[in-house]
Structures are given as structure tokens and as C-alpha cells.
PDB file of N, CA and C in Angstrom:
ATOM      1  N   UNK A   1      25.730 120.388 209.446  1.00  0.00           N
ATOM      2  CA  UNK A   1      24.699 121.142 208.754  1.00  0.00           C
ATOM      3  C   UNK A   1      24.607 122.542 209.374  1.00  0.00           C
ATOM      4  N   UNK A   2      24.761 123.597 208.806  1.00  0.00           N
ATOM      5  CA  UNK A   2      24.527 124.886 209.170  1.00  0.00           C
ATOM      6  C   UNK A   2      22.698 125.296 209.316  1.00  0.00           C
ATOM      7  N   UNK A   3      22.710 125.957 210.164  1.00  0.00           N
ATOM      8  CA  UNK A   3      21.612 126.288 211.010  1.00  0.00           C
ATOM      9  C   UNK A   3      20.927 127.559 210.260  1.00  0.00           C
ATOM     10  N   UNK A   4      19.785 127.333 209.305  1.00  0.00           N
ATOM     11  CA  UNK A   4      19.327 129.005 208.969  1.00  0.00           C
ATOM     12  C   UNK A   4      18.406 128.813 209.768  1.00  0.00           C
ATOM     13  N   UNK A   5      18.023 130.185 210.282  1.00  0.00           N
ATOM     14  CA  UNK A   5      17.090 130.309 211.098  1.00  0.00           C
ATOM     15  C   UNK A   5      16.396 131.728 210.139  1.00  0.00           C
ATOM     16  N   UNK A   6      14.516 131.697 210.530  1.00  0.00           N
ATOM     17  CA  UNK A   6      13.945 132.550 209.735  1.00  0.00           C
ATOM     18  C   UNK A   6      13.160 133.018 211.125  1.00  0.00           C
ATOM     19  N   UNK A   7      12.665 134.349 211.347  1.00  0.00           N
ATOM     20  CA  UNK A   7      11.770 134.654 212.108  1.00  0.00           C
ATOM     21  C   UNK A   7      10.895 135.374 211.146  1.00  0.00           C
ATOM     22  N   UNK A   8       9.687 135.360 211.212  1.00  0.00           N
ATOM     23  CA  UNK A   8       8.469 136.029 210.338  1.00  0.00           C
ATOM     24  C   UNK A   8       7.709 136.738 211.248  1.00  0.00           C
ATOM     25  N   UNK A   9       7.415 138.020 211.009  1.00  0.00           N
ATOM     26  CA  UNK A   9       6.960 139.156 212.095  1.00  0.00           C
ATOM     27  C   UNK A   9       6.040 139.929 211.953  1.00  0.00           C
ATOM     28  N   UNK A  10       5.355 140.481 212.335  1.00  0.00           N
ATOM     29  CA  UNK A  10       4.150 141.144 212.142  1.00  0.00           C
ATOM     30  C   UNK A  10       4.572 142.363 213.091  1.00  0.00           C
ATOM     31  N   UNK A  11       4.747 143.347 212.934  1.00  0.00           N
ATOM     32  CA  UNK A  11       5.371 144.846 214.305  1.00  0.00           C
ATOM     33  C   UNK A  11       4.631 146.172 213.883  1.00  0.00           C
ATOM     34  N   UNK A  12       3.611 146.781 214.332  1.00  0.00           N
ATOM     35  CA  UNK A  12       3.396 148.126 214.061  1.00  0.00           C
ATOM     36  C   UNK A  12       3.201 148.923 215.447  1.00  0.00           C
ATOM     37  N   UNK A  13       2.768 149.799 214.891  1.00  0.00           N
ATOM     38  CA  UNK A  13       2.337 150.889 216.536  1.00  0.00           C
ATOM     39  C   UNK A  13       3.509 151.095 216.800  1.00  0.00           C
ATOM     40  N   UNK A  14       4.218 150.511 218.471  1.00  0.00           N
ATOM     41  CA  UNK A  14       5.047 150.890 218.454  1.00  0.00           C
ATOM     42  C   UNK A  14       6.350 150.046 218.305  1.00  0.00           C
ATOM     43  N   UNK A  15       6.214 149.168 217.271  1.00  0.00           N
ATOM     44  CA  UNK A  15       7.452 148.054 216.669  1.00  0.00           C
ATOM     45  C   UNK A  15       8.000 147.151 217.984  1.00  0.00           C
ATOM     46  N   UNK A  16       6.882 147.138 218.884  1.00  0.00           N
ATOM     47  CA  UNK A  16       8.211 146.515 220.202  1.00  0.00           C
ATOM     48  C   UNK A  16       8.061 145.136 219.570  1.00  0.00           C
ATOM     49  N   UNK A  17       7.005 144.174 218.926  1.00  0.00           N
ATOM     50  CA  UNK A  17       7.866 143.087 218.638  1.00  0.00           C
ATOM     51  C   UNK A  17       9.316 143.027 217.578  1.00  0.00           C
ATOM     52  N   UNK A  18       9.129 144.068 216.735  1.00  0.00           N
ATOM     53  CA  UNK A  18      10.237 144.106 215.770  1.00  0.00           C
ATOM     54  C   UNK A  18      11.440 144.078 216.340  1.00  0.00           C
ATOM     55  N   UNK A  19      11.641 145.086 217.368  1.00  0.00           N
ATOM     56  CA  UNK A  19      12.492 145.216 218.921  1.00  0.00           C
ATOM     57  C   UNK A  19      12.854 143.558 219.346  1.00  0.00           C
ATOM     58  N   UNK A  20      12.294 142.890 219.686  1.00  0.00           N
ATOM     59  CA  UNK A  20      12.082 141.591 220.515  1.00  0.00           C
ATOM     60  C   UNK A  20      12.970 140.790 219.000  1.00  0.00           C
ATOM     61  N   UNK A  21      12.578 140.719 218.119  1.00  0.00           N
ATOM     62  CA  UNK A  21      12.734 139.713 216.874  1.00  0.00           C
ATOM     63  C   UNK A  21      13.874 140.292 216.501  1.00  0.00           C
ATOM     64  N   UNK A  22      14.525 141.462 216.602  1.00  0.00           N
ATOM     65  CA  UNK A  22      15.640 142.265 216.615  1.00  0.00           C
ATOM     66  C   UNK A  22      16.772 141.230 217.084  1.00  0.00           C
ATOM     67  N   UNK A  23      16.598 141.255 218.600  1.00  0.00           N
ATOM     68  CA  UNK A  23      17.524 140.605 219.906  1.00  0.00           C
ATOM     69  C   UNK A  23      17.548 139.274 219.433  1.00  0.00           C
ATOM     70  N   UNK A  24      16.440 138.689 219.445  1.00  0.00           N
ATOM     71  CA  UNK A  24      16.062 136.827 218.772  1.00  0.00           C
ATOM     72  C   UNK A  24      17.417 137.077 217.470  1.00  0.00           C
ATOM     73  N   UNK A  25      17.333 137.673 216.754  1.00  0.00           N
ATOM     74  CA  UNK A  25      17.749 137.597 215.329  1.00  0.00           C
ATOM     75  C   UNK A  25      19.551 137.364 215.320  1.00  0.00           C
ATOM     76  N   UNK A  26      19.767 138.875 216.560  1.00  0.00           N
ATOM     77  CA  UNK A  26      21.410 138.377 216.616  1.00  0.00           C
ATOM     78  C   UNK A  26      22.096 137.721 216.931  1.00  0.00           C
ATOM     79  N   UNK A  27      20.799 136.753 218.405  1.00  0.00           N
ATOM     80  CA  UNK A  27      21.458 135.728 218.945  1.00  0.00           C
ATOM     81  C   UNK A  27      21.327 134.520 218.181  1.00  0.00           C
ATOM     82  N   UNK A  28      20.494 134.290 217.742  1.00  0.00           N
ATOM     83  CA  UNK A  28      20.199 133.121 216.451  1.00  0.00           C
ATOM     84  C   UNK A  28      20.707 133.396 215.310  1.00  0.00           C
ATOM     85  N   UNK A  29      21.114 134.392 214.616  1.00  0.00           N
ATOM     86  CA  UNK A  29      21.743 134.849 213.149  1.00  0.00           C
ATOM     87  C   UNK A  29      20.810 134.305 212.367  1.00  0.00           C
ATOM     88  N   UNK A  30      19.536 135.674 212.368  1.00  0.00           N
ATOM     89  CA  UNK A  30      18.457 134.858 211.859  1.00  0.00           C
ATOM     90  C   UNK A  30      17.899 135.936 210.811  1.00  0.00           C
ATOM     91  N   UNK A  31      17.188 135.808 209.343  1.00  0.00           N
ATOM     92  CA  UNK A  31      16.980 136.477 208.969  1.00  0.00           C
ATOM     93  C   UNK A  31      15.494 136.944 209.743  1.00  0.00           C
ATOM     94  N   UNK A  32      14.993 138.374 209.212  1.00  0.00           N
ATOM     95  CA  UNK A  32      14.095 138.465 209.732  1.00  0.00           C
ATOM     96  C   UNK A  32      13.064 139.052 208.462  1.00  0.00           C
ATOM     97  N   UNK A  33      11.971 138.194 208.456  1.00  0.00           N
ATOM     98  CA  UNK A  33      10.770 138.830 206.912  1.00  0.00           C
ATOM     99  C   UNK A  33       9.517 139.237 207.938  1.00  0.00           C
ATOM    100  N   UNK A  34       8.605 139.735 207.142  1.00  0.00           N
ATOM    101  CA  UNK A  34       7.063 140.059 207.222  1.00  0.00           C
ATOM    102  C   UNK A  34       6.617 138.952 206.610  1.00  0.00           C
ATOM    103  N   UNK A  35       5.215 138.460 206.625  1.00  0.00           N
ATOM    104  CA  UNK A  35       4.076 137.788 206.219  1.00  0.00           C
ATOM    105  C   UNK A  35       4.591 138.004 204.755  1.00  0.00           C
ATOM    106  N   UNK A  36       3.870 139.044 204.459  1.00  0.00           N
ATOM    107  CA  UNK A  36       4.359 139.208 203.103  1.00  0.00           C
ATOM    108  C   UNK A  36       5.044 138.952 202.243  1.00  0.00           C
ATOM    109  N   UNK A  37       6.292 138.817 202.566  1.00  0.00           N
ATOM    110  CA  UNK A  37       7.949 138.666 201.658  1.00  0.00           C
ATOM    111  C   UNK A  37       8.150 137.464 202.217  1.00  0.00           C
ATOM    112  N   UNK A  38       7.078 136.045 202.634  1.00  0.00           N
ATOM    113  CA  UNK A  38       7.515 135.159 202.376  1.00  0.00           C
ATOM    114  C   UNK A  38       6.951 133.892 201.307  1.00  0.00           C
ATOM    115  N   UNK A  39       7.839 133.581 200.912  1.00  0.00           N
ATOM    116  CA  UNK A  39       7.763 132.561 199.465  1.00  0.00           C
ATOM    117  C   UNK A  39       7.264 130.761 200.193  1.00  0.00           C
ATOM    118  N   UNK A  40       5.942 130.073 200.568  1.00  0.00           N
ATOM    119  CA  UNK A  40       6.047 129.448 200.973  1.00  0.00           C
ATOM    120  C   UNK A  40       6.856 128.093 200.484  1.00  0.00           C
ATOM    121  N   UNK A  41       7.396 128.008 199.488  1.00  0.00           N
ATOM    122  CA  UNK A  41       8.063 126.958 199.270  1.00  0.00           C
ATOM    123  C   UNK A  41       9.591 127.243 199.805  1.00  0.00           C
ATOM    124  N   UNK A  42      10.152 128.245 200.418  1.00  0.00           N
ATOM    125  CA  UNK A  42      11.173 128.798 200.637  1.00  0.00           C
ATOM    126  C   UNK A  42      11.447 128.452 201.759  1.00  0.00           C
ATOM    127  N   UNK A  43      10.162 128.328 202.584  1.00  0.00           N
ATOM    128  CA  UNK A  43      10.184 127.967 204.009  1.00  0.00           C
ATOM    129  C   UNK A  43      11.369 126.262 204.432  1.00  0.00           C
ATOM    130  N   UNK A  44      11.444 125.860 203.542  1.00  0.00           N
ATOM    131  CA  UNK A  44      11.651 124.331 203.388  1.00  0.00           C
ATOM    132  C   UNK A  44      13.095 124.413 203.984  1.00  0.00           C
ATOM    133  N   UNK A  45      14.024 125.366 203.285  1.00  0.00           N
ATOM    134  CA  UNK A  45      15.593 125.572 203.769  1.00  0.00           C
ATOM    135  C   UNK A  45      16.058 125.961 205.058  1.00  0.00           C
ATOM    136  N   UNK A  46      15.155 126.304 205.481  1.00  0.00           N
ATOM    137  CA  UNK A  46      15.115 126.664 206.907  1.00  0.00           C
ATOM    138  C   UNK A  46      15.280 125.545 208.243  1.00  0.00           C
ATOM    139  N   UNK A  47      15.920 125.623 208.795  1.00  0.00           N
ATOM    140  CA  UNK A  47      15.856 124.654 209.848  1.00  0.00           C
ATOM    141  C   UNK A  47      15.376 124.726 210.945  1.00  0.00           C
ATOM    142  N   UNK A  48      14.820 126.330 211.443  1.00  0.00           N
ATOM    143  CA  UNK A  48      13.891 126.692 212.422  1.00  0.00           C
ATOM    144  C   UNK A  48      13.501 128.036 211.749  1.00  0.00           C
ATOM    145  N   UNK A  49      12.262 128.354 212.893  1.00  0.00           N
ATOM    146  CA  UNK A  49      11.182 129.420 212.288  1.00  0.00           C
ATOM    147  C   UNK A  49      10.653 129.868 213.336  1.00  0.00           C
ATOM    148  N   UNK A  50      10.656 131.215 213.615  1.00  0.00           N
ATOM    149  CA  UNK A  50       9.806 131.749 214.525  1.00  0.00           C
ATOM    150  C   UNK A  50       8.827 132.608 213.888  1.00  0.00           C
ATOM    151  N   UNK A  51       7.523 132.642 214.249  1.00  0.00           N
ATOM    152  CA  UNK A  51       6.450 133.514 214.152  1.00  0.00           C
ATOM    153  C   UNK A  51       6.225 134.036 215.015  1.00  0.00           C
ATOM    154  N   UNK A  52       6.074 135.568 214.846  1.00  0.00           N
ATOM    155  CA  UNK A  52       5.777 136.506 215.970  1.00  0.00           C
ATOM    156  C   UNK A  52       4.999 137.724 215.506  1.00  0.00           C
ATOM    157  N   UNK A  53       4.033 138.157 216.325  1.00  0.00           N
ATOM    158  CA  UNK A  53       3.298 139.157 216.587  1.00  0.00           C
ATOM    159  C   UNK A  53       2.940 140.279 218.017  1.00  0.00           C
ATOM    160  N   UNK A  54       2.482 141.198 217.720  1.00  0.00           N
ATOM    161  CA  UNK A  54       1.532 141.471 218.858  1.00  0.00           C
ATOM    162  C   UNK A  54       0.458 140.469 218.983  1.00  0.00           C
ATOM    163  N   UNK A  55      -0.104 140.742 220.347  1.00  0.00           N
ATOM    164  CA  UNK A  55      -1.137 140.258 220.331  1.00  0.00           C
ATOM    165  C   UNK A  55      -3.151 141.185 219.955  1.00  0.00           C
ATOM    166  N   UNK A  56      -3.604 140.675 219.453  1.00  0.00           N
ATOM    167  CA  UNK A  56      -4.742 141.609 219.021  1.00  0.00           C
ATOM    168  C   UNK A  56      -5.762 140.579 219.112  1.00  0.00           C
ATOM    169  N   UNK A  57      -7.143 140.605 219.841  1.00  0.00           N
ATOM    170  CA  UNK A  57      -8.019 140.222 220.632  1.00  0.00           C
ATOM    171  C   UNK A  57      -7.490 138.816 221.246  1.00  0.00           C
ATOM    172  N   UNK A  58      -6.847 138.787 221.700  1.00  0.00           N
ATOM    173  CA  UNK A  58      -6.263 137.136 222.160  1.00  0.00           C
ATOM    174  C   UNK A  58      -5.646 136.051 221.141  1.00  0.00           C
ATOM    175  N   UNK A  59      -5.128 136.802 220.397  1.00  0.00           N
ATOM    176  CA  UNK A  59      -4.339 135.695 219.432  1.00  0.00           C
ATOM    177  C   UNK A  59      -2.725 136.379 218.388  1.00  0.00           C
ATOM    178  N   UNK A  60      -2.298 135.939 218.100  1.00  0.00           N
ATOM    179  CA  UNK A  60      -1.480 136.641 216.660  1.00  0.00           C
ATOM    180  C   UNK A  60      -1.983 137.322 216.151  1.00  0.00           C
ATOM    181  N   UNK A  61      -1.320 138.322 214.900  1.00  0.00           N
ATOM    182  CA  UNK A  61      -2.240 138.854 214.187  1.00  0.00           C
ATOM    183  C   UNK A  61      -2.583 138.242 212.658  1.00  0.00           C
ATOM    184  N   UNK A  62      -3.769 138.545 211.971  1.00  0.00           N
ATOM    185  CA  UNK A  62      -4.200 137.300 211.262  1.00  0.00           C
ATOM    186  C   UNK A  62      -3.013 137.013 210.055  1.00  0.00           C
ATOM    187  N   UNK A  63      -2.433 138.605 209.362  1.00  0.00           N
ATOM    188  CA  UNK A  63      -1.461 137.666 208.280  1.00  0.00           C
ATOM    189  C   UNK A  63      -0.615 136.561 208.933  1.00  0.00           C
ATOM    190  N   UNK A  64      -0.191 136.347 209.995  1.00  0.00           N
ATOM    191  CA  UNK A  64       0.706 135.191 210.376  1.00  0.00           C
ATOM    192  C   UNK A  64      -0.447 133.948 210.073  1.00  0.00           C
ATOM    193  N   UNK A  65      -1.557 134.230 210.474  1.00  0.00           N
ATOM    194  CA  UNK A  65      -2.402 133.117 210.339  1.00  0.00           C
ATOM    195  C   UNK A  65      -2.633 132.468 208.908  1.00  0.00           C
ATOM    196  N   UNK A  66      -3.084 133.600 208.236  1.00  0.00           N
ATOM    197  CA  UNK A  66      -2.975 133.707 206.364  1.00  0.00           C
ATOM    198  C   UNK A  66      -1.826 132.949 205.977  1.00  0.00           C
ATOM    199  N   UNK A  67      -0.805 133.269 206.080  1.00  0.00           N
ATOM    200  CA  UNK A  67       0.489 132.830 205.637  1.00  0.00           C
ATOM    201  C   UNK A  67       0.359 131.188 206.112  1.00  0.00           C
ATOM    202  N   UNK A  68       0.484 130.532 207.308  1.00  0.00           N
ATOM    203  CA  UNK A  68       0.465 129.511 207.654  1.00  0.00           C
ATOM    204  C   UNK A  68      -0.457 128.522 207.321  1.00  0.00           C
ATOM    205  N   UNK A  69      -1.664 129.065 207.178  1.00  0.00           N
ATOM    206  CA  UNK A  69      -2.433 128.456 205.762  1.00  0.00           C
ATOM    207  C   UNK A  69      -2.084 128.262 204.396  1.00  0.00           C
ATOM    208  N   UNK A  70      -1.214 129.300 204.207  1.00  0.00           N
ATOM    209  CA  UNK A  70      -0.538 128.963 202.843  1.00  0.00           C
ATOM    210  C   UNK A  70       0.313 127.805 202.755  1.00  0.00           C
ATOM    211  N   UNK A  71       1.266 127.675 203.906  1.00  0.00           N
ATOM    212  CA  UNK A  71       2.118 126.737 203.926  1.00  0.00           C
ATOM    213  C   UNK A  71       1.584 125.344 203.279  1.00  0.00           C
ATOM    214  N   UNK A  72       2.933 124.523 202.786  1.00  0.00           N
ATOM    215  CA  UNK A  72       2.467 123.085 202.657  1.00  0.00           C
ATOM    216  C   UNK A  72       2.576 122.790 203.992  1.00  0.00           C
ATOM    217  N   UNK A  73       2.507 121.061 203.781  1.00  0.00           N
ATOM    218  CA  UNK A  73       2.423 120.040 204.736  1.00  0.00           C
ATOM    219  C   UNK A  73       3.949 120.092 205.060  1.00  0.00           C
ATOM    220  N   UNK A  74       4.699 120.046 205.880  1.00  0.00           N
ATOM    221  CA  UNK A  74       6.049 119.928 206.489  1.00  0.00           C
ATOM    222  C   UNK A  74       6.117 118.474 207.539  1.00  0.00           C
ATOM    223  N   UNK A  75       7.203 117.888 208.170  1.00  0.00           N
ATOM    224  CA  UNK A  75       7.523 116.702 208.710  1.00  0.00           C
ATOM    225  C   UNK A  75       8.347 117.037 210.092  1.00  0.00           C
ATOM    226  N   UNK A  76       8.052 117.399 210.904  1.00  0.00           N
ATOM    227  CA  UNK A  76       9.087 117.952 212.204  1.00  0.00           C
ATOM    228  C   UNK A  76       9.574 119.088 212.092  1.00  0.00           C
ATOM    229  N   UNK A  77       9.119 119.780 211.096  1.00  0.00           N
ATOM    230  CA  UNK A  77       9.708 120.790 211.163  1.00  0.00           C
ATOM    231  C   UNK A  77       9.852 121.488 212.317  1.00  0.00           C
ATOM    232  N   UNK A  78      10.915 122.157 213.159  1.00  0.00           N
ATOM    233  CA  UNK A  78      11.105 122.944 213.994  1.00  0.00           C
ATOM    234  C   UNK A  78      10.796 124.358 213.973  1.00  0.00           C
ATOM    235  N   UNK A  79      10.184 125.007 214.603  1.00  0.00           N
ATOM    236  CA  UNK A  79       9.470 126.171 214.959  1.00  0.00           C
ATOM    237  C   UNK A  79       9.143 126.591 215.970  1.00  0.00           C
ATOM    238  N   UNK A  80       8.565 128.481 216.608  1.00  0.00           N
ATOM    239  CA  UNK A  80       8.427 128.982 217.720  1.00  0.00           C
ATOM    240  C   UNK A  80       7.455 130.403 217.378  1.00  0.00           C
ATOM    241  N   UNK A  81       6.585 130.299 219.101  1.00  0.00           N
ATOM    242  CA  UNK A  81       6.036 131.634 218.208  1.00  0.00           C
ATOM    243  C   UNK A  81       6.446 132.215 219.419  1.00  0.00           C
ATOM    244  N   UNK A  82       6.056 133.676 219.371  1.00  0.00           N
ATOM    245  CA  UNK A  82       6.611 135.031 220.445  1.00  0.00           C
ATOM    246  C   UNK A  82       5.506 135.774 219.979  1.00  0.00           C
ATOM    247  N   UNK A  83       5.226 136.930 220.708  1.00  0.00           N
ATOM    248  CA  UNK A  83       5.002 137.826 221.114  1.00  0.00           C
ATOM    249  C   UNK A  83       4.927 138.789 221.799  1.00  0.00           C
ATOM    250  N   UNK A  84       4.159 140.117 221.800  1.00  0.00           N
ATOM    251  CA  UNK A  84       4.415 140.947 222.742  1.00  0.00           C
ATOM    252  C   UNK A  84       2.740 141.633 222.729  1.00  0.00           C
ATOM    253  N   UNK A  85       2.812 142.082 224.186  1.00  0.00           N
ATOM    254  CA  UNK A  85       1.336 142.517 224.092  1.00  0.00           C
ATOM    255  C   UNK A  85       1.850 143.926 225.576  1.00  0.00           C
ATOM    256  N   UNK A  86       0.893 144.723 225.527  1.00  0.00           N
ATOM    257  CA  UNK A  86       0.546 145.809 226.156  1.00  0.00           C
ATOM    258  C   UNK A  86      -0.510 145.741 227.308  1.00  0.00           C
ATOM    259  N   UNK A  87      -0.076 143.960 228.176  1.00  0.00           N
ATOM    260  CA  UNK A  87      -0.983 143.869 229.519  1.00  0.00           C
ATOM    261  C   UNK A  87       0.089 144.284 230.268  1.00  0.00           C
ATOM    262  N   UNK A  88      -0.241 145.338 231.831  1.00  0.00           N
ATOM    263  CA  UNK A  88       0.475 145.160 232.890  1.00  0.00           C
ATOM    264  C   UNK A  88       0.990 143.902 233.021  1.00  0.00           C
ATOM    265  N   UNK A  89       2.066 143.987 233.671  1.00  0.00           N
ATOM    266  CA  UNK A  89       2.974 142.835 234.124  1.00  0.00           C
ATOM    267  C   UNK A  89       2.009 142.056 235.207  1.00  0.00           C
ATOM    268  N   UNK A  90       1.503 142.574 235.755  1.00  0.00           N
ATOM    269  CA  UNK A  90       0.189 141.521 236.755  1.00  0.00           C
ATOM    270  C   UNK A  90      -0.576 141.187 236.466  1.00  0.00           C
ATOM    271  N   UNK A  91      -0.821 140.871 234.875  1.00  0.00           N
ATOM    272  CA  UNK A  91      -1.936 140.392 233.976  1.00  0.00           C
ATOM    273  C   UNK A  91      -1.124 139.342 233.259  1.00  0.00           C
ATOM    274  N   UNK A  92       0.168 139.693 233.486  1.00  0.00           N
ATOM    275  CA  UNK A  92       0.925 138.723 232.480  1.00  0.00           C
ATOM    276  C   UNK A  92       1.567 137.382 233.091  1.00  0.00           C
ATOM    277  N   UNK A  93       0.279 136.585 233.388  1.00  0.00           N
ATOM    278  CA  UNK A  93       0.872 135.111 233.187  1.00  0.00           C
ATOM    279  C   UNK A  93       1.199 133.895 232.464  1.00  0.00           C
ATOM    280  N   UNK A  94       1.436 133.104 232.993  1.00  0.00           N
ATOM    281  CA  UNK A  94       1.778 132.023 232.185  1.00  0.00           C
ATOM    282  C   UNK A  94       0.263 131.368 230.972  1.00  0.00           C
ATOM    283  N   UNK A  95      -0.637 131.065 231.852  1.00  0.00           N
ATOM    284  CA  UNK A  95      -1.477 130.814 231.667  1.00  0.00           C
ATOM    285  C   UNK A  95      -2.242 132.255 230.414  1.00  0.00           C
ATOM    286  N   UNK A  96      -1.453 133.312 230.640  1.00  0.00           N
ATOM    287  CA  UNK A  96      -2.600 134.310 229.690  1.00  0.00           C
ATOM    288  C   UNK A  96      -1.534 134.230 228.403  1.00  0.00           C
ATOM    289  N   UNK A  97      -0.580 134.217 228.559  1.00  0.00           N
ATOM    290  CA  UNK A  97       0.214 133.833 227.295  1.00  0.00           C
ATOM    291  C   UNK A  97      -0.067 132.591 226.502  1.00  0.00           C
ATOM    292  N   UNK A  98       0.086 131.418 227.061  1.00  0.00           N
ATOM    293  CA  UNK A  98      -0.142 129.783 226.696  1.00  0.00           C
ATOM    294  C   UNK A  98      -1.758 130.315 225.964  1.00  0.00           C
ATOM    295  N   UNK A  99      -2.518 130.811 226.490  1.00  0.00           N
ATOM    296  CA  UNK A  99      -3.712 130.918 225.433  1.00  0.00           C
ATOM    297  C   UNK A  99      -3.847 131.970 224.475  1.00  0.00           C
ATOM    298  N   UNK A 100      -3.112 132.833 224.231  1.00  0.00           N
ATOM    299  CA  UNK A 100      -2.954 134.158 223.324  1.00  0.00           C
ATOM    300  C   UNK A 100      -2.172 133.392 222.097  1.00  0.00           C
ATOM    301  N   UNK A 101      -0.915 132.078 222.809  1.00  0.00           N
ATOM    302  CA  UNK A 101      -0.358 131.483 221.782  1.00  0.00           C
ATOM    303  C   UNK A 101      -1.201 130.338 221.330  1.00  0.00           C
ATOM    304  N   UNK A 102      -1.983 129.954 222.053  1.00  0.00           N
ATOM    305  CA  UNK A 102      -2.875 128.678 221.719  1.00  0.00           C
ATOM    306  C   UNK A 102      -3.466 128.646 220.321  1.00  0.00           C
ATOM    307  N   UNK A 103      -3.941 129.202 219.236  1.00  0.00           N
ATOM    308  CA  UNK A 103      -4.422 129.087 218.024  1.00  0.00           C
ATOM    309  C   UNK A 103      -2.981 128.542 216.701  1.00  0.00           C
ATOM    310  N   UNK A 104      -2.214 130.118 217.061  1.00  0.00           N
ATOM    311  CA  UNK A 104      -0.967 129.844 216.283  1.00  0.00           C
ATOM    312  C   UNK A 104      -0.495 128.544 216.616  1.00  0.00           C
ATOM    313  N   UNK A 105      -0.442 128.262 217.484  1.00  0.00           N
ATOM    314  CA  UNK A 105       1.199 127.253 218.139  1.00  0.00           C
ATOM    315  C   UNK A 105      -0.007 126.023 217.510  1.00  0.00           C
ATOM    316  N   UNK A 106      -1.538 125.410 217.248  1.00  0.00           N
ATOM    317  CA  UNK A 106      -2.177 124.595 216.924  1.00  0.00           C
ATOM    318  C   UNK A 106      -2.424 124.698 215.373  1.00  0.00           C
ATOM    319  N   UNK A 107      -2.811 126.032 214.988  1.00  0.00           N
ATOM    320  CA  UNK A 107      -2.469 125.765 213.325  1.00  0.00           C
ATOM    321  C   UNK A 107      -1.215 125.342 212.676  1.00  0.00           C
ATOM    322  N   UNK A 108       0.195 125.543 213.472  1.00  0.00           N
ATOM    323  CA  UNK A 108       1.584 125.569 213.183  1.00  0.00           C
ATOM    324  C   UNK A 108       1.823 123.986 213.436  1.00  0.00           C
ATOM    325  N   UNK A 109       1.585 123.169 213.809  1.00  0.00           N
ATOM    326  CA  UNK A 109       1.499 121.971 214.849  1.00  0.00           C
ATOM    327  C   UNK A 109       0.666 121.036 213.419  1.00  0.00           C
ATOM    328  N   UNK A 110      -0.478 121.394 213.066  1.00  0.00           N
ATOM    329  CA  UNK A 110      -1.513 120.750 212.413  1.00  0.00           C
ATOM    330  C   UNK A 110      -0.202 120.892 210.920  1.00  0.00           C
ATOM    331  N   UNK A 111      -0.119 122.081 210.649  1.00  0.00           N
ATOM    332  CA  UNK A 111       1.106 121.854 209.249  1.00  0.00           C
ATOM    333  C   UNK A 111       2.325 120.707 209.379  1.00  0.00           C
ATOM    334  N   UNK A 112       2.598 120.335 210.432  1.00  0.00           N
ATOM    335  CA  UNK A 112       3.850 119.445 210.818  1.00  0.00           C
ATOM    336  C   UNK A 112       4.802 120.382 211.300  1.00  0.00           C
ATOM    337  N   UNK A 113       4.536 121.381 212.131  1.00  0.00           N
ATOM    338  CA  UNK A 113       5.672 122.184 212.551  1.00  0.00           C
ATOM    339  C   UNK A 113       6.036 121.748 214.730  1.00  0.00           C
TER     340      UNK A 113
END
């Protein structure tokens, strides 16, 4: 079975996640959409999925959230989220990431992802 891989992105200001989902994309041969330009029944052909954003008050930003509400119900589906945020590197732990991803990675989880 051949492997599509989709990453869905959210990048403004200064695009560094677009940057990040860039690198993800060539090593995975992955297409890369916005919130927007995706078709949720489309999602289905896919065999993995990354969602990615900045981060903006401690979470994703909300179209990723919007969108994933749209989704149907899925069965194992395989999936990942990323981001990028604008804390010093001595702000950036494990623990401050695991909760910036904590909403997404639980709405994504609750769909069957």
C-alpha cells in the first residue's frame, strides 16, 4: 500500500511553521493544504495527517480546531500535530509543549485519530 501523507497548516506572520511543514513534507512526500482547501470526506485516502500551527494563547490556531470538528468519525486513523511558537528556548519544554498540544492532540483522539 502506498503511503499518502497530508499535512494541514495554519502559517502567517512570519510562515516559520510553513518553513517546518516545508522540511516534514519532503521527507514524508507529503502534500501540504490550509484549513480551508480541505474536503472532509477526502481526509479518508490518506494514511497519515499532520496538523500544524503556531501557537496562539496556548493552543493551535482555531481553524485547525473548526476543521476537526468538521471531520467524521474515523477508526485508527493515524495522525500528528506540530508546531511552532516564539518562546525563548528556556521556556521551551517538554512539559510547555505537551500542553499547547493538549486540546488538538484530544479533539483529534475523540474523532478516532
Amino acid at each position: 500500500m502506498v503511503k499518502k501523507v497530508l499535512l494541514v497548516l495554519f502559517s502567517y506572520h512570519h510562515k516559520n511553521t510553513a518553513k517546518i511543514a516545508d522540511v516534514i513534507g519532503k521527507v514524508l512526500d507529503a502534500e501540504i493544504k490550509t484549513p480551508d482547501q480541505i474536503n472532509p470526506e477526502v481526509l479518508q485516502s490518506y494514511s497519515l495527517i499532520g496538523f500544524g500551527s503556531g501557537i496562539y494563547d496556548s493552543k493551535h490556531h482555531q481553524s485547525l480546531f473548526a476543521l476537526v470538528d468538521r471531520l467524521p468519525q474515523v477508526t485508527n486513523k493515524n495522525a500528528f500535530v506540530f508546531s511552532t511558537c516564539g518562546v525563548p528556548a528556556i521556556g521551551m519544554t517538554a512539559e510547555y509543549v505537551t500542553k499547547n498540544h493538549a486540546q488538538l492532540k484530544e479533539k483529534l483522539q475523540a474523532k478516532g485519530f
